[in-house]
Protein backbone atom coordinates (compact mmCIF):
# COMPACT_ATOMS: atom_id res chain seq x y z
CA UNK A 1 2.51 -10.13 21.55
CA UNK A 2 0.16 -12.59 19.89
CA UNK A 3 -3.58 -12.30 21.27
CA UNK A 4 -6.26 -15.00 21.24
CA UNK A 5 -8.54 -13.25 18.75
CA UNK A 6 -10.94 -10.78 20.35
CA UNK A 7 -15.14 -11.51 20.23
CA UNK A 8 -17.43 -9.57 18.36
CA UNK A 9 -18.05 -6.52 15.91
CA UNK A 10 -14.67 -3.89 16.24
CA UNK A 11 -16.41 -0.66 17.33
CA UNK A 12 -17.52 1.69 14.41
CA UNK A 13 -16.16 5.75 14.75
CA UNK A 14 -17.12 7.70 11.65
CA UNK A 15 -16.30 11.11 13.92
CA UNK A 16 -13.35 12.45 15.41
CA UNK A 17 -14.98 12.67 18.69
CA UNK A 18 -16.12 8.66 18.12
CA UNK A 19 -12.76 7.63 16.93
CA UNK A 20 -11.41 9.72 20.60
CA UNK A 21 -13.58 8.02 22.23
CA UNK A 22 -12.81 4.14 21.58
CA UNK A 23 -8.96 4.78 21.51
CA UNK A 24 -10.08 5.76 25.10
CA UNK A 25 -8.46 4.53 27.71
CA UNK A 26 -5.33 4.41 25.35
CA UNK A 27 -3.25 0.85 25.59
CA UNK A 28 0.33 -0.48 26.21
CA UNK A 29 0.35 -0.46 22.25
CA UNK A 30 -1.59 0.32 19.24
CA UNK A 31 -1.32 -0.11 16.11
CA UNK A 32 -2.86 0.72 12.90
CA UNK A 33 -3.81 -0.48 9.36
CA UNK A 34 -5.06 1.93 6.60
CA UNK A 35 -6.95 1.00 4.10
CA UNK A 36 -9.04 2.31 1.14
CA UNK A 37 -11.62 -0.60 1.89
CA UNK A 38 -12.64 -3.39 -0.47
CA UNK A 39 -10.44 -5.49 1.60
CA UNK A 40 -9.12 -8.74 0.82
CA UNK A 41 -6.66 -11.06 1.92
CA UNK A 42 -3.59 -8.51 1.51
CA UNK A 43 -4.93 -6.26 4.00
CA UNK A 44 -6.10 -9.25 6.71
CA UNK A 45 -2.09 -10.07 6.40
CA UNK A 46 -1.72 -6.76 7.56
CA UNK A 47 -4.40 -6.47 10.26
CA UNK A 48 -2.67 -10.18 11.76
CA UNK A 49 0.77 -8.66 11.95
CA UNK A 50 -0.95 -5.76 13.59
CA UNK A 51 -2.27 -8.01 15.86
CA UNK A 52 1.07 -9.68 16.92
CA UNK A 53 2.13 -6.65 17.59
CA UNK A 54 0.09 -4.33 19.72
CA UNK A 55 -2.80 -4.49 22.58
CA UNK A 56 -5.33 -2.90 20.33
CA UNK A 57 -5.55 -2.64 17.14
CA UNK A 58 -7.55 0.28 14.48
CA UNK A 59 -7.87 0.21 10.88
CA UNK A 60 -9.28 3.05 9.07
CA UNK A 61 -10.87 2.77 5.70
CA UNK A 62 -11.00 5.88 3.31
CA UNK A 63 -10.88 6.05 0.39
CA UNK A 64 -9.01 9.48 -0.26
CA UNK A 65 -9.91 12.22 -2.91
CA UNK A 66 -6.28 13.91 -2.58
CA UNK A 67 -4.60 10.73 -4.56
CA UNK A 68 -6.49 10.53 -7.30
CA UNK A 69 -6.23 12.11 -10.72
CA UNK A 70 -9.09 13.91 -12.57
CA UNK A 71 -9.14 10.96 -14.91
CA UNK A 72 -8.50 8.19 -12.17
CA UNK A 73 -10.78 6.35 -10.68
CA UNK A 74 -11.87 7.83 -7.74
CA UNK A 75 -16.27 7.18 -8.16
CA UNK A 76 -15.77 3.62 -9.66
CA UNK A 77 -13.26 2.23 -6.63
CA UNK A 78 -15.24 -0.21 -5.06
CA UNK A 79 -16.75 -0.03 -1.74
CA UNK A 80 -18.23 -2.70 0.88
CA UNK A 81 -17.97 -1.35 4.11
CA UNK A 82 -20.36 -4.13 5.65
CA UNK A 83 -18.42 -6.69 4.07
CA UNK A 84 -15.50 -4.84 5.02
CA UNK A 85 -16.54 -5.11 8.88
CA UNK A 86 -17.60 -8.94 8.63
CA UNK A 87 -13.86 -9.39 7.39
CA UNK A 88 -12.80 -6.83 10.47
CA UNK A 89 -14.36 -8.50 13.44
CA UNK A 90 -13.58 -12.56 12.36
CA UNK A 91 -9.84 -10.81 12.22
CA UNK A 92 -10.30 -9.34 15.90
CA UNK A 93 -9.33 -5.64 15.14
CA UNK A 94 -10.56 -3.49 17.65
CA UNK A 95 -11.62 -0.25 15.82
CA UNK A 96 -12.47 0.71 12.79
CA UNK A 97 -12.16 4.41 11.68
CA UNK A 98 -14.59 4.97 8.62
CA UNK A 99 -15.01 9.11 8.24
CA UNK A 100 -16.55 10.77 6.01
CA UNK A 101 -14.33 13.35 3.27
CA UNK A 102 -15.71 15.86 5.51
CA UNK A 103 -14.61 14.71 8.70
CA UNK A 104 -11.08 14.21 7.23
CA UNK A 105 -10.93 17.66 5.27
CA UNK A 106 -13.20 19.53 7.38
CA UNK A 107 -12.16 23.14 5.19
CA UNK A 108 -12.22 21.30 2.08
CA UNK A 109 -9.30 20.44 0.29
CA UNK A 110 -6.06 21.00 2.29
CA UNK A 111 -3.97 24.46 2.00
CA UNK A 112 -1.01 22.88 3.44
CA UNK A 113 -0.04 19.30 2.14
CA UNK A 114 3.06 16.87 2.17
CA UNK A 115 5.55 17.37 -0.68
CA UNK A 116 6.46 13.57 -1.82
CA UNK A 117 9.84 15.23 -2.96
CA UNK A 118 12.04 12.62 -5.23
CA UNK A 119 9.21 10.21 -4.94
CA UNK A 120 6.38 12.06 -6.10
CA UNK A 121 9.15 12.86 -9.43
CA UNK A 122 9.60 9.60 -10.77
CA UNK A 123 8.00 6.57 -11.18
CA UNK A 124 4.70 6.03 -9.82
CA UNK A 125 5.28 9.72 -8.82
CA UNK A 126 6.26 10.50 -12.63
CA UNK A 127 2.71 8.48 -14.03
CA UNK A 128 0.38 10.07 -11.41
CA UNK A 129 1.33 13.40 -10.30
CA UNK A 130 0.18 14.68 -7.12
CA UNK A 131 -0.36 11.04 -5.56
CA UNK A 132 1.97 10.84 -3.20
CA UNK A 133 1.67 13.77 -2.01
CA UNK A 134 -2.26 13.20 -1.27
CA UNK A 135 -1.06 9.77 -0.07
CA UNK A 136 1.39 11.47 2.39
CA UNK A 137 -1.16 13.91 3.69
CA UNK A 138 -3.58 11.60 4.37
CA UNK A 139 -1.21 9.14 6.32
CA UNK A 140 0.01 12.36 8.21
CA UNK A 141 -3.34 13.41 9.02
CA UNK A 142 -4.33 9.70 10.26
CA UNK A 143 -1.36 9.39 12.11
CA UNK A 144 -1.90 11.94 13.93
CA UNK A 145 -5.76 11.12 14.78
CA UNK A 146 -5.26 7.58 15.76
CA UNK A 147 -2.23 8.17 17.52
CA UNK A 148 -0.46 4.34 16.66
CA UNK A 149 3.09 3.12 18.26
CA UNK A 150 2.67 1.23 15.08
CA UNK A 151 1.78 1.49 11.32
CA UNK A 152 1.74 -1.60 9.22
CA UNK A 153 1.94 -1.22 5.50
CA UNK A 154 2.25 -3.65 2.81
CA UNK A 155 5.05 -4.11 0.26
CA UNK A 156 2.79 -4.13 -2.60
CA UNK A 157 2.78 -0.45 -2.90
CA UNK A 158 6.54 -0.20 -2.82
CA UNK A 159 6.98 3.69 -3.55
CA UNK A 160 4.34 4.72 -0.90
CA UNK A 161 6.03 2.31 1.48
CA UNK A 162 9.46 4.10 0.74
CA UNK A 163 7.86 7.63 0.73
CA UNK A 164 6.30 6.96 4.46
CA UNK A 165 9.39 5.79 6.08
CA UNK A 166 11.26 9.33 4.82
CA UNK A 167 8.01 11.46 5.79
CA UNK A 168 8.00 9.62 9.41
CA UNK A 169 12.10 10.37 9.60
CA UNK A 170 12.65 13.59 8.01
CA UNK A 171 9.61 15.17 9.90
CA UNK A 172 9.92 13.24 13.07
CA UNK A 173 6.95 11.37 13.59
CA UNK A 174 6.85 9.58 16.26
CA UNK A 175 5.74 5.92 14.72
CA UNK A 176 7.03 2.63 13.60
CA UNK A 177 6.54 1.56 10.10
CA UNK A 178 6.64 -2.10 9.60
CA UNK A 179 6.15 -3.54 5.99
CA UNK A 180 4.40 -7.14 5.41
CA UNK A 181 5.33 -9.10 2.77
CA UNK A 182 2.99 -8.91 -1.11
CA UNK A 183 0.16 -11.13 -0.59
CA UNK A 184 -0.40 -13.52 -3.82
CA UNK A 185 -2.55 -15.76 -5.55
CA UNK A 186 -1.85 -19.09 -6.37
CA UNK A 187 -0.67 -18.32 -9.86
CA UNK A 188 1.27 -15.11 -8.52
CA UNK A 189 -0.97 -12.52 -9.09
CA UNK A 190 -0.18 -9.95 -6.34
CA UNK A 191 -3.77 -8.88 -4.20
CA UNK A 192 -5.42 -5.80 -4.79
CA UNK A 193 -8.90 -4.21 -4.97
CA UNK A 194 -8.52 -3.06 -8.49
CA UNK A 195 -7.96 -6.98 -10.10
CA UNK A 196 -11.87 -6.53 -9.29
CA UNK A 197 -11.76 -4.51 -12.41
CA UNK A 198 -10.54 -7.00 -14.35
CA UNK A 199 -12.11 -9.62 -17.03
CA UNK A 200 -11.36 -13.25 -17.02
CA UNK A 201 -9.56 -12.90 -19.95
CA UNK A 202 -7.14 -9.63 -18.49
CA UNK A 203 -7.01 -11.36 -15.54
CA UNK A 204 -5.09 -14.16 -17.06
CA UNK A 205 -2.75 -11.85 -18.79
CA UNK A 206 -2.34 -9.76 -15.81
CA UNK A 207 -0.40 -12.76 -14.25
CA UNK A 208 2.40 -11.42 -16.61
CA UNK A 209 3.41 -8.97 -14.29
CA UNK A 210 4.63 -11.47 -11.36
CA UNK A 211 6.24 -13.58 -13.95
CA UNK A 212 8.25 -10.95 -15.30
CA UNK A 213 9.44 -9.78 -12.10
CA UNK A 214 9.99 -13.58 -11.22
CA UNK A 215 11.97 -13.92 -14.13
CA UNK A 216 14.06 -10.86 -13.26
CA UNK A 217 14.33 -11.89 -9.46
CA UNK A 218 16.17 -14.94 -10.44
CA UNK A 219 18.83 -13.18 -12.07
CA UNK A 220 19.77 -11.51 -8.82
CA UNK A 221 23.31 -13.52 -8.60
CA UNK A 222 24.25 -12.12 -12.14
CA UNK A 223 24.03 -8.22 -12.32
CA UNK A 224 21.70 -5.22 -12.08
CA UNK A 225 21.69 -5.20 -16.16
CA UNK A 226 20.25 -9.21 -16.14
CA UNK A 227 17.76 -8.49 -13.50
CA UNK A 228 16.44 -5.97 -16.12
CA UNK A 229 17.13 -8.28 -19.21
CA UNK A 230 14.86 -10.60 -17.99
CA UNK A 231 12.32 -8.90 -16.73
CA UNK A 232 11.59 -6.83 -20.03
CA UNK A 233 11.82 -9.85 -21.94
CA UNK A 234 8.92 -11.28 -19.58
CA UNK A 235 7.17 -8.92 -20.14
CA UNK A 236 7.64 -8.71 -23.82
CA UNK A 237 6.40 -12.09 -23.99
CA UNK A 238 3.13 -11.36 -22.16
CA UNK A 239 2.34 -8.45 -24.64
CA UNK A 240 1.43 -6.34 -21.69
CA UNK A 241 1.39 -2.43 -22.19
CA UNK A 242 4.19 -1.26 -19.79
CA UNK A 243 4.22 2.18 -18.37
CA UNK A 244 7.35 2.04 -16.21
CA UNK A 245 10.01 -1.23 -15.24
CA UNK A 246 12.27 0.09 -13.03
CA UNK A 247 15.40 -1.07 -10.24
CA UNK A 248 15.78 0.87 -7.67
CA UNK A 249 17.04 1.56 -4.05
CA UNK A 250 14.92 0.73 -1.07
CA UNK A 251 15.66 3.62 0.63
CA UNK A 252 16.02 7.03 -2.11
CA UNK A 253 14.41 5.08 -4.92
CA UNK A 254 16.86 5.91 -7.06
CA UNK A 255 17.64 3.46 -10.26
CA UNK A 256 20.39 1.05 -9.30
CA UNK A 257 23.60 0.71 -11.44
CA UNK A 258 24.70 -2.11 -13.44
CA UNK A 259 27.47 -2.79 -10.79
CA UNK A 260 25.58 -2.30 -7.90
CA UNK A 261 24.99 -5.44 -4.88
CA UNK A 262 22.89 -5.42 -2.15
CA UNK A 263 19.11 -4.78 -1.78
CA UNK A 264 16.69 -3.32 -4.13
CA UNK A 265 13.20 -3.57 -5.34
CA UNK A 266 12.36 -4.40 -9.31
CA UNK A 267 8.62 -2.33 -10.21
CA UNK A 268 6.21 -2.08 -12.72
CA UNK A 269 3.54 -1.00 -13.48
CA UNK A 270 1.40 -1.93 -17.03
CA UNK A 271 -2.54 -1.88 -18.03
CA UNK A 272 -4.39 -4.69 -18.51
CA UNK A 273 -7.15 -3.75 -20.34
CA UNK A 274 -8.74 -0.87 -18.64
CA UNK A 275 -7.09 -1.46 -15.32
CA UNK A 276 -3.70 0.04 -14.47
CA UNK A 277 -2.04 -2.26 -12.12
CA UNK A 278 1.15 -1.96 -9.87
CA UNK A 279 3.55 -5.06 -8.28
CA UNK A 280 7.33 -5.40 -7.53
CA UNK A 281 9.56 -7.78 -5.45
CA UNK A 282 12.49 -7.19 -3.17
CA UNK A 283 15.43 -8.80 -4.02
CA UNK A 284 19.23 -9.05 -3.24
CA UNK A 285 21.91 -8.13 -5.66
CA UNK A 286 25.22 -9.70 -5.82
């Protein structure tokens, strides 16, 4: 359903009754992007899908107290929200939802919340407790407000990817989630608000990450135990600090056997200096 790309500013809702009224009247399809702002060329790939896809569509930017840790980084994310909306209306979206923590958590923080199960245990879910869960609560929560056919999401944050598909089938959610493909420098540095966080010098060595998991994808044909060979040696070489290198299923990320085939996902996640940073590829075992 590709659309010639739509003039002017997307319309603004910081309320629920603003947001209700420009997904009024509601169209043939919608579709939505959420975001934490900062945006950058990642989450245009995902607004353009979006666009193939539905008759209107909304991305919401919020950046969302419930996934971040006490000593995470929650005041020192950045935040542009006029740049944000220049980037918005060249890519046609329609509406942008940008509330306030008190329009999303009107009582303050949540009584009742999504359990991440299994994926809030290991993993990313292991290194920052209670972040999938705010993750999933959030996502619920806008879900339900914008009211999408459609919700794009980016394979960059692999876990969270994984952990939305089973909250959208085990509680019935009436949605599609679609993934788009890890956005990427020239030199393979995966997209994401935080490199802004990095110096020159970190950013250089952050490009360690990709080539480890490079390294490891090409050793798909061999075996599960290659795949992971490589990788750590990668990364060995790069003298990053590694927090987690992991192969896992797509589906119940759980760690893959040596003898397994068919599709998984290789993750990591390592500081570079002071920034924690998070990238994987999907690949094919045989």
């Amino acid at each position: 359903m590709t659309q010639a790309r739509r003039p002017g500013r997307p319309v603004l809702a910081t309320t629920r009754d603003e947001l209700v009224a420009a997904l009024t009247p509601a169209p043939a399809r919608r579709a939505v992007v959420m975001t934490m702002g900062a945006l950058h060329a990642g989450h245009l790939a995902l607004v353009e899908q979006a666009r193939r896809l539905a008759d209107q569509v909304v991305v919401t930017i919020f950046v969302n107290p419930l996934q971040f840790g006490p000593a995470e980084d929650l005041d020192r994310y950045p935040r542009d929200l006029e740049g944000d909306l220049t980037l918005l209306a060249a890519a046609g979206v329609d509406v942008v939802f940008a509330p306030t923590v008190e329009v999303v958590y009107p009582d303050g923080d949540p009584t009742v919340t999504v359990s991440a199960g299994i994926f809030g245990e290991v993993l990313e879910g292991a290194a920052r407790p209670g972040h999938l869960d705010g993750v999933l609560t959030v996502v619920l929560k806008l879900l339900h407000l914008v009211r999408p056919d459609v919700a794009l999401f980016g394979q960059k944050d692999a876990q969270q990817l994984m952990a939305v598909r089973r909250m959208v089938r085990d509680l019935d959610v009436p949605v599609r989630i679609d993934a788009v493909p890890t956005v990427r420098d020239p030199d393979g540095l995966a997209l994401s608000s935080r490199n802004a966080f990095l110096s020159p010098e970190d950013r250089v060595r952050a490009c360690g990450l990709s080539a480890a998991l490079f390294a490891g994808a090409a050793r798909a044909g061999s075996s599960a135990g290659a795949v992971r060979a490589a990788a750590a040696t990668a990364l060995r070489s790069a003298g990053l600090e590694v927090e987690y290198l992991a192969l896992v299923d797509p589906v119940t990320v759980a760690e893959v056997g040596d003898r397994y085939s068919g599709e998984a996902v290789l993750a990591l996640a390592a500081r570079v200096g002071s920034t924690r940073l998070i990238d994987n590829v999907p690949l094919t075992l045989r």
